[in-house]
N, C-alpha and C. Protein backbone atom coordinates (compact mmCIF):
# COMPACT_ATOMS: atom_id res chain seq x y z
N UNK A 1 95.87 99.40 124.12
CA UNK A 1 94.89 100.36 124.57
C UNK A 1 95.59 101.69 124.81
N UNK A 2 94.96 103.28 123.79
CA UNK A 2 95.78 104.19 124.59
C UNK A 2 95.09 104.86 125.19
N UNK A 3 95.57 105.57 126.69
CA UNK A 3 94.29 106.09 127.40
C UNK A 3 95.38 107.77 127.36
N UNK A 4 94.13 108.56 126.86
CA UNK A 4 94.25 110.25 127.12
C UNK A 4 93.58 110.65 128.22
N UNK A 5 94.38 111.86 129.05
CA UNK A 5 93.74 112.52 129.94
C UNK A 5 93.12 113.82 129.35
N UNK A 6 92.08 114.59 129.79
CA UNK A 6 91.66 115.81 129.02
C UNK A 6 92.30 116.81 130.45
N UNK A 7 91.81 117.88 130.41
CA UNK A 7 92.07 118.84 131.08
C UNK A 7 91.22 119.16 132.34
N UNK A 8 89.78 118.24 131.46
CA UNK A 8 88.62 118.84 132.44
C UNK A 8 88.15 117.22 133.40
N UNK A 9 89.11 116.94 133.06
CA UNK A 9 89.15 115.59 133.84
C UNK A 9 88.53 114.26 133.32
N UNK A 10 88.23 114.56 132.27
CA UNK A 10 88.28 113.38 131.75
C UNK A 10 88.85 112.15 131.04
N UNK A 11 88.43 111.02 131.54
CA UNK A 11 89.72 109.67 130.55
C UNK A 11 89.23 109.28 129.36
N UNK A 12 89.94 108.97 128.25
CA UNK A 12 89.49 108.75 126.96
C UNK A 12 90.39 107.24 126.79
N UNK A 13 89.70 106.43 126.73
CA UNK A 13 90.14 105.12 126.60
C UNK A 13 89.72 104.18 124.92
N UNK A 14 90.94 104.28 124.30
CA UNK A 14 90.84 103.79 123.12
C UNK A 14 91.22 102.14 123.01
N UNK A 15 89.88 101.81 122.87
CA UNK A 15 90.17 100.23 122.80
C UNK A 15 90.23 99.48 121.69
N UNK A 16 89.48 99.57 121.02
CA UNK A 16 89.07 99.32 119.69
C UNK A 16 89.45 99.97 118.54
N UNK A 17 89.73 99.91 117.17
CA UNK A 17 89.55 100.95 116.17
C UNK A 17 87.91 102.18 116.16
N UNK A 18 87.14 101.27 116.64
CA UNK A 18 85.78 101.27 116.56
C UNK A 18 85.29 102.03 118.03
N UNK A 19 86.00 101.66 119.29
CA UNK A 19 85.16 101.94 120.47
C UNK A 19 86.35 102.52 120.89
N UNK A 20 85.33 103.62 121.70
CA UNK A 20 85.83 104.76 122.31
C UNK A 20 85.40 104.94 123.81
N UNK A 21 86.14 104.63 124.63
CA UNK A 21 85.28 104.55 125.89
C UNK A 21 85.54 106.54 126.95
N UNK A 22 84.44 106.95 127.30
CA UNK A 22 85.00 108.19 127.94
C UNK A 22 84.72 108.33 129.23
N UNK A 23 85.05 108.08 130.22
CA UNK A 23 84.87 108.21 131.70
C UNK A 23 85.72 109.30 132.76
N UNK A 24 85.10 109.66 133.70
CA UNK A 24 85.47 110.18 134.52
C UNK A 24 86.68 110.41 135.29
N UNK A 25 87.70 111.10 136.13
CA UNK A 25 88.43 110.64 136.87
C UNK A 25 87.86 110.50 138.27
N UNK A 26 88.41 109.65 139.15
CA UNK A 26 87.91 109.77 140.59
C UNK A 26 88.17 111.23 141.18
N UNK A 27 87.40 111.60 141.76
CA UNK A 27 87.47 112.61 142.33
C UNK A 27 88.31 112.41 143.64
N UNK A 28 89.55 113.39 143.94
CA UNK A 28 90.55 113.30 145.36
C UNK A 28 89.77 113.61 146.30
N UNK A 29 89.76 113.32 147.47
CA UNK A 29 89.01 114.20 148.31
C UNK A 29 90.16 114.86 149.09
N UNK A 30 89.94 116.41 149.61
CA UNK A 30 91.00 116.79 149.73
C UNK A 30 91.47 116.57 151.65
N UNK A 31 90.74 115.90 151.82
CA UNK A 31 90.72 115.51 153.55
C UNK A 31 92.14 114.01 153.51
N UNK A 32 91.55 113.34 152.06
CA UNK A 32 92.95 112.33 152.19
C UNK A 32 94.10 112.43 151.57
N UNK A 33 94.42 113.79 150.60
CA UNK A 33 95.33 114.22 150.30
C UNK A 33 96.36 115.06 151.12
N UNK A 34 95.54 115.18 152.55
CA UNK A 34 96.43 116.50 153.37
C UNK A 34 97.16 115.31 153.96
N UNK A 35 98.52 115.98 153.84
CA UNK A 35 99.55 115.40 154.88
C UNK A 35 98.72 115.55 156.49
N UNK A 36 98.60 114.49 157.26
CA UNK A 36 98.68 114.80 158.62
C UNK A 36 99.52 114.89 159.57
N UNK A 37 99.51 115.18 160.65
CA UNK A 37 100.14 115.46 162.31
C UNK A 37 101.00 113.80 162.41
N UNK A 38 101.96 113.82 162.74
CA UNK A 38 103.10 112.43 163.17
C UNK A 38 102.39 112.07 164.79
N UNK A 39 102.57 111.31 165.30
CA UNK A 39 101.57 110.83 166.37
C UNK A 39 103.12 110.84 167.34
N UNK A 40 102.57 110.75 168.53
CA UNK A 40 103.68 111.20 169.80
C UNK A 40 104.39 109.49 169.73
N UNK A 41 105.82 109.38 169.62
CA UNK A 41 106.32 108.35 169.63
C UNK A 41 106.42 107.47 168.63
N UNK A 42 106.23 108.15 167.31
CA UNK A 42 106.36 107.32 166.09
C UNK A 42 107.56 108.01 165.60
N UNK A 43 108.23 107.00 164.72
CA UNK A 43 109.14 107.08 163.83
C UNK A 43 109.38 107.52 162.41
N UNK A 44 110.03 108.50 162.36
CA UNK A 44 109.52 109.81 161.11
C UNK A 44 110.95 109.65 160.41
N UNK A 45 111.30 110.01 159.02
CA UNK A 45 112.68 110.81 158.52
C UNK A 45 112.52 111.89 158.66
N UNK A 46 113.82 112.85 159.11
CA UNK A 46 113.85 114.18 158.51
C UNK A 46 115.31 114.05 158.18
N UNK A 47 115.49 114.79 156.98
CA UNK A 47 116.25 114.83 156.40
C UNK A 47 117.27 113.68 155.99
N UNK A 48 118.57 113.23 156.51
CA UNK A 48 118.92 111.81 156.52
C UNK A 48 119.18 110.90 157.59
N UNK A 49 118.29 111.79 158.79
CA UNK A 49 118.17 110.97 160.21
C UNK A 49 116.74 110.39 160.35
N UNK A 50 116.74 108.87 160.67
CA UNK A 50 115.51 108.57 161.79
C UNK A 50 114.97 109.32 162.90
N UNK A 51 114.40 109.79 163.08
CA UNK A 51 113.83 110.30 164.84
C UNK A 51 112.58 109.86 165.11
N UNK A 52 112.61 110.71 166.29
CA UNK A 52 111.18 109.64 167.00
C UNK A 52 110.69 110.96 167.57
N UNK A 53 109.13 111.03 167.12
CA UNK A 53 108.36 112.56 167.29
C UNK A 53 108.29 112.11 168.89
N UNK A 54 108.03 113.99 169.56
CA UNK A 54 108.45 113.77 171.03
C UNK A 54 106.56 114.43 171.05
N UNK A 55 106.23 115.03 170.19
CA UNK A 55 105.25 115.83 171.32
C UNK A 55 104.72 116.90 170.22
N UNK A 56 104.11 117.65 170.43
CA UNK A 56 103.90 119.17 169.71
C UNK A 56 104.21 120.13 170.32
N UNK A 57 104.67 121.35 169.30
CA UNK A 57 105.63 122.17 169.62
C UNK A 57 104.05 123.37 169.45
N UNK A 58 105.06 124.76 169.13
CA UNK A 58 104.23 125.59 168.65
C UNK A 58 104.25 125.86 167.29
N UNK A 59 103.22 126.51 166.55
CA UNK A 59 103.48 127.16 165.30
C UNK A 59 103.71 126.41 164.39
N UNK A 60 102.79 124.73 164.13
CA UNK A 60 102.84 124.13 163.45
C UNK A 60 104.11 123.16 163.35
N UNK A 61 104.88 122.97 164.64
CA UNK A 61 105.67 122.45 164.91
C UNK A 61 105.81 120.82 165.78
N UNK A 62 106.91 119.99 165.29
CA UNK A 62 106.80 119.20 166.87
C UNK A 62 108.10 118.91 166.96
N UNK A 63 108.12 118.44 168.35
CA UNK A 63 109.84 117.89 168.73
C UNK A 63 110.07 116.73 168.85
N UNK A 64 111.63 116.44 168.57
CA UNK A 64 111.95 115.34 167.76
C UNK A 64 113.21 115.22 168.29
N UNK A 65 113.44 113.83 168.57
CA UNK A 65 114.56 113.75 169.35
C UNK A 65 115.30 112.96 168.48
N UNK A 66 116.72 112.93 168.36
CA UNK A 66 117.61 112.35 167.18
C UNK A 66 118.78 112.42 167.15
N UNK A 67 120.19 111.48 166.81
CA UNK A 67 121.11 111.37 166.90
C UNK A 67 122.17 111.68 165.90
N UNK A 68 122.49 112.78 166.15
CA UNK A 68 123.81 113.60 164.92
C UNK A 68 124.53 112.88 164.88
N UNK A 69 125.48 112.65 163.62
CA UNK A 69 126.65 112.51 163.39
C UNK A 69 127.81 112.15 164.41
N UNK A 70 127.88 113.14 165.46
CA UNK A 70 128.69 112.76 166.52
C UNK A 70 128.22 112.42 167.61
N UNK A 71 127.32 111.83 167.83
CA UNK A 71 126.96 111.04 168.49
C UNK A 71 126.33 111.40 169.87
N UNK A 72 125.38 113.01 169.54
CA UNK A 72 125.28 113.74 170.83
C UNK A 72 123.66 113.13 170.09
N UNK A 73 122.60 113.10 171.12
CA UNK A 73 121.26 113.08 171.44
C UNK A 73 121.04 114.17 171.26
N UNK A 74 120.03 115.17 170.17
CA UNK A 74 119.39 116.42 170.19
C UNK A 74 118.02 116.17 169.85
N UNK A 75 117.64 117.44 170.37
CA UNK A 75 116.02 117.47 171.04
C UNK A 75 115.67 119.07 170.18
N UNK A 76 114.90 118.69 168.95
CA UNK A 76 114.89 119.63 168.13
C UNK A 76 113.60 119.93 167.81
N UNK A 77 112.63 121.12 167.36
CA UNK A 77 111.69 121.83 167.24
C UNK A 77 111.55 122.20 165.52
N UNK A 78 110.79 121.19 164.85
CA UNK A 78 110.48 121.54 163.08
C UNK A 78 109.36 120.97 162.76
N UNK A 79 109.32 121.71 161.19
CA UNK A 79 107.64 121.97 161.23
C UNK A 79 107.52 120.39 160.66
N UNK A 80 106.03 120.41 161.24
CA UNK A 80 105.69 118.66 161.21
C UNK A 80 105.32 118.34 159.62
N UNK A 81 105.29 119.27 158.38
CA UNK A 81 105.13 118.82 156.99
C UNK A 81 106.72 118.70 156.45
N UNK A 82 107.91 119.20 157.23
CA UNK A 82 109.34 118.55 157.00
C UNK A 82 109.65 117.27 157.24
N UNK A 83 108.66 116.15 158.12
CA UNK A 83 108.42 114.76 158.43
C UNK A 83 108.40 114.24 157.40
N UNK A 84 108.99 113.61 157.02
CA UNK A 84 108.51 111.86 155.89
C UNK A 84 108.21 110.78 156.75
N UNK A 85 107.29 110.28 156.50
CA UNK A 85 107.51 108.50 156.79
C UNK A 85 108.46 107.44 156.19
N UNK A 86 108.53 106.69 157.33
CA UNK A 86 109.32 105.70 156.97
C UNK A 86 109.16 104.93 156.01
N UNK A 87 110.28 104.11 155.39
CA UNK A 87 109.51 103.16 154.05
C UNK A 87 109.35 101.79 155.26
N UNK A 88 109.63 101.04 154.38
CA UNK A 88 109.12 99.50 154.89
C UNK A 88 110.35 98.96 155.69
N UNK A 89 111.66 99.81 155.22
CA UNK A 89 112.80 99.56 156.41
C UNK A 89 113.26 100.59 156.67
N UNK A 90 113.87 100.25 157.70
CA UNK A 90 114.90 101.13 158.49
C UNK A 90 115.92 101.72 158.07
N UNK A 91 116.62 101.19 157.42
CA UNK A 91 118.01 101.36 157.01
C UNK A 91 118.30 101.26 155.59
């Protein structure tokens, strides 16, 4: 089966020599495409540290508490779309 995408959003699904199937794509809605807000006390990546969101900051920000390299506890202020989620582990 080869399936083409068009431009204007449509799928072209070749099944047959004979049949041509043409359907729609789902439409995104753009409410479940937006990244959201990290919730107070969940567990986020930034960059190649674990942390644990503290709160909301200002200016599209929140704080995040996390353990450098040398082993000091810092309590840091970045914007909450620099967040990843976690995968399925930890480590």
């Amino acid at each position: 089966m080869e399936v083409e995408y068009l431009s204007d959003g449509l799928r072209i699904a070749i099944m047959w020599p004979s049949l041509i199937v043409v359907t729609s794509m789902p439409a995104v809605s753009p409410r479940k495409s937006k990244k959201r807000k990290p919730l107070r006390g969940s567990l986020a990546r930034y960059r190649n540290r674990i942390v644990e969101v503290l709160g909301e900051a200002r200016g599209q920000r929140v704080m995040i508490r996390s353990i450098h390299d040398d082993g000091v506890e810092r309590r840091t202020a970045v914007k909450w779309t620099s967040l990843a989620p976690l995968e399925t582990e930890l480590f």
